[in-house]
Structures are given as C-alpha cells and as structure tokens.
N, C-alpha and C. Protein backbone atom coordinates (compact mmCIF):
# COMPACT_ATOMS: atom_id res chain seq x y z
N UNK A 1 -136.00 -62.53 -32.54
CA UNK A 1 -136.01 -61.55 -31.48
C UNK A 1 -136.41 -60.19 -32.02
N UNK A 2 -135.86 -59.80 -33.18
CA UNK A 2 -136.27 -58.33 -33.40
C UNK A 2 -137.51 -58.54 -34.02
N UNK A 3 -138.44 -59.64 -34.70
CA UNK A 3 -139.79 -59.35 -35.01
C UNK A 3 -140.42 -59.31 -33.54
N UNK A 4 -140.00 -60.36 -32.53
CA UNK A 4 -140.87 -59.62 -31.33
C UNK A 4 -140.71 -58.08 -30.81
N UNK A 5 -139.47 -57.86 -30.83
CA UNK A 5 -139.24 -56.12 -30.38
C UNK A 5 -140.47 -55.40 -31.19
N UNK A 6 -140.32 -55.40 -32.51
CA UNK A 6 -141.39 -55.02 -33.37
C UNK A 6 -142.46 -55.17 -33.22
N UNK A 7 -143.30 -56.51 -32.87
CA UNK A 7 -144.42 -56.53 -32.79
C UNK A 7 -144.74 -56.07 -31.16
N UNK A 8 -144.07 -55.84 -30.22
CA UNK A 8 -144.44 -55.50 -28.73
C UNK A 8 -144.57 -53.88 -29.15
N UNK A 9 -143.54 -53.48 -30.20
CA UNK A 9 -144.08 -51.88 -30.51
C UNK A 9 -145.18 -51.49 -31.06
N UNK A 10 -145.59 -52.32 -31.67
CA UNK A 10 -146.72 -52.14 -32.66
C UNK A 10 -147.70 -52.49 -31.91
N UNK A 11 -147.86 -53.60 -30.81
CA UNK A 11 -148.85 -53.82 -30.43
C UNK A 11 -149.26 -52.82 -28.79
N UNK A 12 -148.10 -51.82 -28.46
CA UNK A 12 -147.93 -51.00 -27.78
C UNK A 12 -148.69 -49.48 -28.61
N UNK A 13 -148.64 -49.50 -29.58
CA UNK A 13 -148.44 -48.11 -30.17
C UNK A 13 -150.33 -48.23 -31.26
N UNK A 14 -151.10 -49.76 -31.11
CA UNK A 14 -152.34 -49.26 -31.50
C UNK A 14 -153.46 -48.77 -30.95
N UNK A 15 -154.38 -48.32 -30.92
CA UNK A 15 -155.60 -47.80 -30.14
C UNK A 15 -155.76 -48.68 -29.12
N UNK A 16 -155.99 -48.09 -27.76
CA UNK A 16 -156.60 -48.99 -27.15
C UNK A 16 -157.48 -48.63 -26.18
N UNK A 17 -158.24 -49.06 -25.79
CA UNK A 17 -159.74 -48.39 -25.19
C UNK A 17 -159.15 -47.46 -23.90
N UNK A 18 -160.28 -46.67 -23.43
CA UNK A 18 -159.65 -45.59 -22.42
C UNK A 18 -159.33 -46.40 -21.64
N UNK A 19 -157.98 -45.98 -20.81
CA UNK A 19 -157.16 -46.37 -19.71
C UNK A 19 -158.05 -46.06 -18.31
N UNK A 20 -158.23 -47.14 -17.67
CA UNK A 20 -158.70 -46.93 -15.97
C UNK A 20 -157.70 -46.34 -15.23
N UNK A 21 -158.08 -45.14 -14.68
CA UNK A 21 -156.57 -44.72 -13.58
C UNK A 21 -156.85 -45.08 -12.18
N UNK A 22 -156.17 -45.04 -11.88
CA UNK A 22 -156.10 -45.48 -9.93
C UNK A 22 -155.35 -44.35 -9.69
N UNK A 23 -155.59 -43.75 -8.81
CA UNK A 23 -154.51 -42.73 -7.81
C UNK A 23 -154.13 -43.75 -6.91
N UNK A 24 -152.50 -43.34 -6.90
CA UNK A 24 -152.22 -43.87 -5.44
C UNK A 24 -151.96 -43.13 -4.55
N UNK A 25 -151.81 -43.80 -3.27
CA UNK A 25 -151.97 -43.15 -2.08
C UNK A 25 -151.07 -42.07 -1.90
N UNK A 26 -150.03 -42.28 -2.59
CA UNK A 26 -148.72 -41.13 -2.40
C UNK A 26 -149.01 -39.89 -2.59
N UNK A 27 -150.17 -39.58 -3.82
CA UNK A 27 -150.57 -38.09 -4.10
C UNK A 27 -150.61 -38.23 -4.84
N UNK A 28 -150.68 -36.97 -5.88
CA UNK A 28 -151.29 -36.92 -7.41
C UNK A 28 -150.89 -36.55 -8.21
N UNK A 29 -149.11 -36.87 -7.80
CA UNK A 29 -148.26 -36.33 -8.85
C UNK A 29 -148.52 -37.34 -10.48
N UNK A 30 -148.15 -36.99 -11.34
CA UNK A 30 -148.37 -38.27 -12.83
C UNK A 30 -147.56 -39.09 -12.15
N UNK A 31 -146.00 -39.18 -12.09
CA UNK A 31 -145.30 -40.31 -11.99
C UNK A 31 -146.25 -41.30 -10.63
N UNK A 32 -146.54 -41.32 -9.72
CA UNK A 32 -147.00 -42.41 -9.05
C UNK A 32 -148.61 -42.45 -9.34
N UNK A 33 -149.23 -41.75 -10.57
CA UNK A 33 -150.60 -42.17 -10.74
C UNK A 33 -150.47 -43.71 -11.60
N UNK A 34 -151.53 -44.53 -11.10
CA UNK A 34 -151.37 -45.90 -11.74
C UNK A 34 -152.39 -46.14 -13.18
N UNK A 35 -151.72 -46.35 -14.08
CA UNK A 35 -152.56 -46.72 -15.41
C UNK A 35 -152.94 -47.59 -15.76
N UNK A 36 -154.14 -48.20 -15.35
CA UNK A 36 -154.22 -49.84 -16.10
C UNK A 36 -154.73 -49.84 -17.46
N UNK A 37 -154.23 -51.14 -18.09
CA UNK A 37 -154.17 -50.94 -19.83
C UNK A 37 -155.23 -52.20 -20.55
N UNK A 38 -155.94 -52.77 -21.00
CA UNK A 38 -156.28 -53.74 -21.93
C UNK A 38 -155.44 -53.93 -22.57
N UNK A 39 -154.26 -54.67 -22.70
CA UNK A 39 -153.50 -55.39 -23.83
C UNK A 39 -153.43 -56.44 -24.52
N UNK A 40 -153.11 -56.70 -25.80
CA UNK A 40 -153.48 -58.11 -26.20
C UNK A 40 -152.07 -58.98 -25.76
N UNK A 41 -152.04 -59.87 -25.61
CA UNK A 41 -151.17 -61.02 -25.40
C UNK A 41 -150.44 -60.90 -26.58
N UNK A 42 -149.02 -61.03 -26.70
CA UNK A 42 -148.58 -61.30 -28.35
C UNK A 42 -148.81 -62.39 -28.47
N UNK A 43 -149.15 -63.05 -29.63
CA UNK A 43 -149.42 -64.12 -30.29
C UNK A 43 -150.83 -64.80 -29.88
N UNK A 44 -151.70 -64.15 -29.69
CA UNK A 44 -153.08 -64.70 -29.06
C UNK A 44 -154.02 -63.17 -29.45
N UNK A 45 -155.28 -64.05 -29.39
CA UNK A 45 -156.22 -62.51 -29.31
C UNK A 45 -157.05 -62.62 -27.83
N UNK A 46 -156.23 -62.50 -26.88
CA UNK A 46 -156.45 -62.51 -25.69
C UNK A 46 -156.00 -61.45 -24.85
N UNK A 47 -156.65 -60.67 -24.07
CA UNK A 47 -156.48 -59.58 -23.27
C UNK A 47 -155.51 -59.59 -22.11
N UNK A 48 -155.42 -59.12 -21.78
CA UNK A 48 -154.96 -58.66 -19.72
C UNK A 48 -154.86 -57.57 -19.57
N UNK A 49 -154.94 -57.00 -18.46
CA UNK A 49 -154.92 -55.99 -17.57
C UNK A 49 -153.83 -55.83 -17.29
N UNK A 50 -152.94 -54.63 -17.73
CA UNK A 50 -151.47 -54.31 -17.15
C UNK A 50 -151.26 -53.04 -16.65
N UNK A 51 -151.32 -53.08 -15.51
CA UNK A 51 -151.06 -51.87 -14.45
C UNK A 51 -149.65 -51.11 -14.37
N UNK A 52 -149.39 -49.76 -14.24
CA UNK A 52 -148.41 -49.44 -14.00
C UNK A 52 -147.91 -47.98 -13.83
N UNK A 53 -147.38 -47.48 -13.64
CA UNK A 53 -147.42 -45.83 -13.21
C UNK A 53 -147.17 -45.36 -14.08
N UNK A 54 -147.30 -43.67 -14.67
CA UNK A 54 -146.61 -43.30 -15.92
C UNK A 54 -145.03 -43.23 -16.02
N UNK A 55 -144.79 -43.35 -14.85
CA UNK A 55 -143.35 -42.91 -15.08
C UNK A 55 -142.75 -44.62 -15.56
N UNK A 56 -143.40 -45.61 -14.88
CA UNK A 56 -142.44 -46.78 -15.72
C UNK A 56 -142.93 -47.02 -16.91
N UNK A 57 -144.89 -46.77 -17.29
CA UNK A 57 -144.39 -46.56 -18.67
C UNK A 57 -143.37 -46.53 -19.80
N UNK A 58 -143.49 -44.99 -19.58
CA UNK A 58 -142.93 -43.73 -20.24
C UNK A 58 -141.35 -44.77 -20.09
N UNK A 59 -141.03 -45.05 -19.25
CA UNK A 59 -139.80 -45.79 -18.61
C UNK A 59 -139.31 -46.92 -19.86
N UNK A 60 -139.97 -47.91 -19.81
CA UNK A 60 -140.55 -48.82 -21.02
C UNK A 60 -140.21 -48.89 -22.54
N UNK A 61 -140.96 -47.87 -22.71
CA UNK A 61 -141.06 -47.33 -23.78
C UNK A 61 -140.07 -46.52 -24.30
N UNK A 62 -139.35 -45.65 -23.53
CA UNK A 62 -137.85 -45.31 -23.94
C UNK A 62 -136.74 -46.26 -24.34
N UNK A 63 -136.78 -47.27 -23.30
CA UNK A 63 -136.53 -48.34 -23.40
C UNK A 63 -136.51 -48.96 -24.91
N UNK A 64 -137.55 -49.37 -25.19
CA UNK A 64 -138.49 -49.92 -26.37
C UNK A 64 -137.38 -49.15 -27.48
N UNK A 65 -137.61 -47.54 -27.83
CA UNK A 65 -137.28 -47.02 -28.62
C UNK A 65 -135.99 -47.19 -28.53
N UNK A 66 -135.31 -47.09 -27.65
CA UNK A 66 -133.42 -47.12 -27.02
C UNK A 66 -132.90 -48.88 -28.58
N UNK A 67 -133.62 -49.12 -27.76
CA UNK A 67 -133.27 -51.19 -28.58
C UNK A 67 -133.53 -50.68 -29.76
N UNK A 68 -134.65 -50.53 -30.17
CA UNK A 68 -134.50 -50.44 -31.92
C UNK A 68 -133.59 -50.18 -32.48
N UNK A 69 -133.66 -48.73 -31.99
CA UNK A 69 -132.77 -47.74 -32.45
C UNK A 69 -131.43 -48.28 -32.70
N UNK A 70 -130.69 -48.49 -31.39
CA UNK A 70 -129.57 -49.74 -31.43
C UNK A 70 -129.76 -50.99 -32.72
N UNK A 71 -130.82 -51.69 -32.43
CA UNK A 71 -131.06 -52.40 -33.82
C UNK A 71 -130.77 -52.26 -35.31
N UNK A 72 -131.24 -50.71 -35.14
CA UNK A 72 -131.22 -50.14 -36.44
C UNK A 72 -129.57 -49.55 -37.35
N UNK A 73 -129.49 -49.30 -36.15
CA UNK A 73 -128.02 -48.38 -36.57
C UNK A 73 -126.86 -49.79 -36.37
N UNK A 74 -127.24 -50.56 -35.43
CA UNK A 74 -125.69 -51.64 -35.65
C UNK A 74 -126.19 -53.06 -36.10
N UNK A 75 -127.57 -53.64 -36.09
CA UNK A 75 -127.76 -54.61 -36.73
C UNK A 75 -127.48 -55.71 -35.48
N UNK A 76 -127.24 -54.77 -34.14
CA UNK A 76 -127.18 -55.94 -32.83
C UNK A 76 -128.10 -56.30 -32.07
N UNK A 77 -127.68 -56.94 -31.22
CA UNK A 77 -129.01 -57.33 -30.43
C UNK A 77 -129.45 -56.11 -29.07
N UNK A 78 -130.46 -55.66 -28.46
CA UNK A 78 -130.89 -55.02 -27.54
C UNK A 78 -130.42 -55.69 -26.46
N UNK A 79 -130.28 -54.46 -25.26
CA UNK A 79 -129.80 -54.67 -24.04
C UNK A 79 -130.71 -55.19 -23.49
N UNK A 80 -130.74 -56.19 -22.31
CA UNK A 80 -131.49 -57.10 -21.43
C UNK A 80 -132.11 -56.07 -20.80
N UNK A 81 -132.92 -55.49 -20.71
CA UNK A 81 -132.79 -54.16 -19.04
C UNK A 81 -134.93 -54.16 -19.75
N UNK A 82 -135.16 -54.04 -18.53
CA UNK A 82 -136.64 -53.99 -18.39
C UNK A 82 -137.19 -52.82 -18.65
C-alpha cells in the first residue's frame, strides 16, 4: 500500500504535457474551472484523460500529502477518504 501511495505521488508530481481547460458554465472562478490531465495508468504505459476542477485537485493532493505525512511520522496506514 504505501509503495502505491508513493508511486500515485510520483506519478502525480512528473511533467506532464499542457493541461486542456474547459470553463464551466458556472463562471470563471479557478475552483469550478475544469482541468483535464494525460495521466499514465499506474502499472502500465498507458494514458487517460482525467478531468477535474482545481479545487478537487488541489483537494487530492492535500489529501495525498495528509497520508504520507501520517505514514511518515506513525508508520500507519492512511485514511480511506478520496
């Protein structure tokens, strides 16, 4: 489990070609602008398209860092939470 945490960071955190944005209809604040991403699949060298606003991003990814961190300091497992 924690080499996947690891490798979803790592494979989150390398270059990846410019992002397509979509506005959505709501307006043009960042949080409801939509980001779609090229990502690789873990364990494959295969792409997809993953859409999503900055704010769940950013959301994500706190997330992401929250678990390690936890990882790091107690040697436990990360909270279930998306």
């Amino acid at each position: 489990m924690l080499v996947a945490l690891l490798s979803s960071l790592v494979l989150t955190t390398q270059a990846t070609p410019a992002p397509t944005v979509e506005r959505s209809t709501a307006g043009t604040e960042n949080s409801t602008r939509r980001v779609c991403r090229r990502e690789q699949v873990l364990g494959s060298n295969r792409t997809q398209t993953v859409c999503m606003t900055e704010r769940e991003r950013l959301r994500r990814r706190d997330n992401a860092e929250r678990n390690l961190d936890r990882i790091r300091e107690t040697g436990g497992t990360p909270d279930e939470q998306t």
